[in-house]
C-alpha atoms as a PDB file:
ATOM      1  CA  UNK A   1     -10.626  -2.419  -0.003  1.00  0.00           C
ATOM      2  CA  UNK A   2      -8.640  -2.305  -3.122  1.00  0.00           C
ATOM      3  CA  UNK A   3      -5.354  -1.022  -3.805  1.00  0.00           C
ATOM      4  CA  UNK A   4      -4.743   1.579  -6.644  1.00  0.00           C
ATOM      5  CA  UNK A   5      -1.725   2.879  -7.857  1.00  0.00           C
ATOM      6  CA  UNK A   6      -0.769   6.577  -9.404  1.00  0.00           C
ATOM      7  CA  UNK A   7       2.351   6.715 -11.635  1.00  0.00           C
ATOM      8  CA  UNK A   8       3.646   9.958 -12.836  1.00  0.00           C
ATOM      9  CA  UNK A   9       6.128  11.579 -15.155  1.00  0.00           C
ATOM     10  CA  UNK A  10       7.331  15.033 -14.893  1.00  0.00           C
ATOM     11  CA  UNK A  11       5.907  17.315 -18.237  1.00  0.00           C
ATOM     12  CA  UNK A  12       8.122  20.363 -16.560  1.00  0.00           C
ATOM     13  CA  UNK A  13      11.647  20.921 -15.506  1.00  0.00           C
ATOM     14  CA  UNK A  14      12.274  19.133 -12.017  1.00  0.00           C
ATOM     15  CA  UNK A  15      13.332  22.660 -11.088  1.00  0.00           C
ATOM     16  CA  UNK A  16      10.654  24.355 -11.466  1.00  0.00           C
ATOM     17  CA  UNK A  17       8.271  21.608  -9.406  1.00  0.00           C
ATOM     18  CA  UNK A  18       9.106  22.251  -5.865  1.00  0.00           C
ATOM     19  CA  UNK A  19       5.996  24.590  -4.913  1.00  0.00           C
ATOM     20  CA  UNK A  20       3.724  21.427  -6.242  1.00  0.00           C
ATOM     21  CA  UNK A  21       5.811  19.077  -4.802  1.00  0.00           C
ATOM     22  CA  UNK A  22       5.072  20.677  -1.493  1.00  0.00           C
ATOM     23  CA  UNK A  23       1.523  21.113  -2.478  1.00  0.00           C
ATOM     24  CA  UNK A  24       0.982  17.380  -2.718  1.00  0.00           C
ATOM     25  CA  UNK A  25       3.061  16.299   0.145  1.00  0.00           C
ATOM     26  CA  UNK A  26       0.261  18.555   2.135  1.00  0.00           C
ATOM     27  CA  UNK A  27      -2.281  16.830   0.310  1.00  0.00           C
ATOM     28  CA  UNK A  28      -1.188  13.400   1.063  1.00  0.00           C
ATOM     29  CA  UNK A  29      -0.995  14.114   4.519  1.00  0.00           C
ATOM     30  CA  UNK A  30      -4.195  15.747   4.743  1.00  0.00           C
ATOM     31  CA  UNK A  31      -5.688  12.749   3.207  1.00  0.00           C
ATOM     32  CA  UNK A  32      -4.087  10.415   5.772  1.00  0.00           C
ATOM     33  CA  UNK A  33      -5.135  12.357   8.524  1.00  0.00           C
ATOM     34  CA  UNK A  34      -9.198  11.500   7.063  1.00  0.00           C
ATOM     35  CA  UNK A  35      -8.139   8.248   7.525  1.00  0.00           C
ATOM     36  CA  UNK A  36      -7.508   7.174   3.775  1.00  0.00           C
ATOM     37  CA  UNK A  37      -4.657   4.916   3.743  1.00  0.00           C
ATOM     38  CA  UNK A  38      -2.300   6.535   0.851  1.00  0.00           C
ATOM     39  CA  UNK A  39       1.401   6.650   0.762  1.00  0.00           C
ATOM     40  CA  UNK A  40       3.969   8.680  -2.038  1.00  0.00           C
ATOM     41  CA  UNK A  41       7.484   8.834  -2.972  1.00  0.00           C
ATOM     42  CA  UNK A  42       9.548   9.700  -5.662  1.00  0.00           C
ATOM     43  CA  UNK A  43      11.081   6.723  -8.335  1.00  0.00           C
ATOM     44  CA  UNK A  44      15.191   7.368  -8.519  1.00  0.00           C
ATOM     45  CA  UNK A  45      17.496   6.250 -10.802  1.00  0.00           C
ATOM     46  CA  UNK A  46      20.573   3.968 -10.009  1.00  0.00           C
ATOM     47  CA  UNK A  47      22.338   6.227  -8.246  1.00  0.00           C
ATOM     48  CA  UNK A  48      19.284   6.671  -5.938  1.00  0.00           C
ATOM     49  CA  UNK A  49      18.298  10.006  -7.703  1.00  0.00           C
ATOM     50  CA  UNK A  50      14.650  11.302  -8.549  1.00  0.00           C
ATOM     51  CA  UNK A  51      14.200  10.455 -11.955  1.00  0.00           C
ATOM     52  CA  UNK A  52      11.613  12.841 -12.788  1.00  0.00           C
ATOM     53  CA  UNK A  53       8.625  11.439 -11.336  1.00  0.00           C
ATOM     54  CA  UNK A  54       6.373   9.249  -8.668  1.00  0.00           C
ATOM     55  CA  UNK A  55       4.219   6.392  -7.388  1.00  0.00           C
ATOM     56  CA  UNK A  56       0.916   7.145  -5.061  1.00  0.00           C
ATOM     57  CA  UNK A  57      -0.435   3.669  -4.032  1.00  0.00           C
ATOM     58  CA  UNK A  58      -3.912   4.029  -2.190  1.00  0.00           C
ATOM     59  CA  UNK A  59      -7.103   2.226  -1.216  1.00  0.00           C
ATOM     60  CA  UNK A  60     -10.402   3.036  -2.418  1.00  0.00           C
ATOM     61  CA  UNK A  61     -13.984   1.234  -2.910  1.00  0.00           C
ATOM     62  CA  UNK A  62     -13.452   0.855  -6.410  1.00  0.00           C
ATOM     63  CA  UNK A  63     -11.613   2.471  -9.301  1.00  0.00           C
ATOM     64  CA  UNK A  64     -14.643   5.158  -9.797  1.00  0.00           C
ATOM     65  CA  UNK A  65     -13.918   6.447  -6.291  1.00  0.00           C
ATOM     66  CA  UNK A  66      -9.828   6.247  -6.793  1.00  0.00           C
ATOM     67  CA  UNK A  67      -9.930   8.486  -9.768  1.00  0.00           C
ATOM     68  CA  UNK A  68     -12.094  11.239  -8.309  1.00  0.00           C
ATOM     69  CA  UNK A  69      -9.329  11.332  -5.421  1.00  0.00           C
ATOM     70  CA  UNK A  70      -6.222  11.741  -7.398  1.00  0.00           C
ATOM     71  CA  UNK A  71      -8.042  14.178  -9.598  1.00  0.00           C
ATOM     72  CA  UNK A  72      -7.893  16.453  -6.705  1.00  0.00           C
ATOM     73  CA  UNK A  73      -3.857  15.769  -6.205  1.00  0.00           C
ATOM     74  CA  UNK A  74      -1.974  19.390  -6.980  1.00  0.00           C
ATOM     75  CA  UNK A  75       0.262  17.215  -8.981  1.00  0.00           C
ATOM     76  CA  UNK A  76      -2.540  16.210 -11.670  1.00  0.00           C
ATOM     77  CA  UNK A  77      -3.921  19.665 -10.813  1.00  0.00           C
ATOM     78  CA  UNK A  78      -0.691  22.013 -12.048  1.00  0.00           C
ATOM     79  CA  UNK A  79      -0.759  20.052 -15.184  1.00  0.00           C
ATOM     80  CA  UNK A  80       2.984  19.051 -15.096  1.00  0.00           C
ATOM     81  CA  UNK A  81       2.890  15.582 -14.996  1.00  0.00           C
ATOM     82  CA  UNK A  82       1.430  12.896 -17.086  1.00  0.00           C
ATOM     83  CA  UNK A  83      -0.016  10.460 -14.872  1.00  0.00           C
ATOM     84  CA  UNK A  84      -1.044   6.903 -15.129  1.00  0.00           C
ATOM     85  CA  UNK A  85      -4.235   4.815 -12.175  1.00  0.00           C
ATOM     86  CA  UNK A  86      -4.335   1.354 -12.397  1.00  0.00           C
ATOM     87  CA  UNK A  87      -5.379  -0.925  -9.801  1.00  0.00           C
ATOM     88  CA  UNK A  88      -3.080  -3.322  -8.143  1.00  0.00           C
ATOM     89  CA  UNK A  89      -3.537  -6.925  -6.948  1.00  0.00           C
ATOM     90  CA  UNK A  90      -0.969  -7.693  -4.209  1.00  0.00           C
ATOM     91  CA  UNK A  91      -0.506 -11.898  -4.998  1.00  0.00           C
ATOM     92  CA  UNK A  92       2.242 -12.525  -2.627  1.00  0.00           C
ATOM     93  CA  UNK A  93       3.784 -10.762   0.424  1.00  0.00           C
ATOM     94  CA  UNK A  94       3.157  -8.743   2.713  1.00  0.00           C
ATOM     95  CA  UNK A  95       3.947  -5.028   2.689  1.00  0.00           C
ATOM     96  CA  UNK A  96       3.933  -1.955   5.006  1.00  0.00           C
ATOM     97  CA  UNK A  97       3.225   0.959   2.964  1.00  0.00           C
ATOM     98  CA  UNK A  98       3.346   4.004   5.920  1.00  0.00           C
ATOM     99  CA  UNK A  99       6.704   5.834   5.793  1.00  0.00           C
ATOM    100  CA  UNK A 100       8.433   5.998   9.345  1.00  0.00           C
ATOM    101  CA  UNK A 101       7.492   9.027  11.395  1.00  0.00           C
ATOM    102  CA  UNK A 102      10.393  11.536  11.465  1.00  0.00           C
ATOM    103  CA  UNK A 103      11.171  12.259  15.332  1.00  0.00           C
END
């Protein structure tokens, strides 16, 4: 299937995003656990910092089908962030995209 990938930019304070932070980290895993293969993180600066926003890479059938899933991310939902889909071509390499699991 192909890859898709969600970039996002904070519209709201970073404090004031934790209770949709959460809210999407629940969502991500609940979509894993259907068996969608999705991963999300947050970009950081330099310094390894978040820099006020994210990256959601995915797989869906087709860009159609992407959109209607992130639509339903609390992250697009709340309205804070301006977000960005665009599908995504790996051309070289090889890359594991599941975060470790935490003992």
């Amino acid at each position: 299937m192909p890859w898709y990938i969600k970039t996002e930019q904070f519209s709201a304070p970073a404090h004031t995003m934790g209770h949709h932070l959460a809210a999407h980290g629940r969502w991500v895993r609940q979509q894993q656990q259907e068996g969608r293969d999705m991963v999300s993180g947050y970009l950081v600066d330099g310094k390894g910092q978040p820099g006020g926003g994210g990256l959601l890479i995915l797989e869906a059938e087709n860009y159609e089908a992407a959109l209607a899933l992130i639509q339903g991310d609390p992250m697009i939902l709340s309205g804070c962030v301006e977000w960005r889909l665009q599908g995504w071509i790996p051309a070289v390499g090889d890359l594991y995209l599941q975060p470790p699991k935490k003992p």
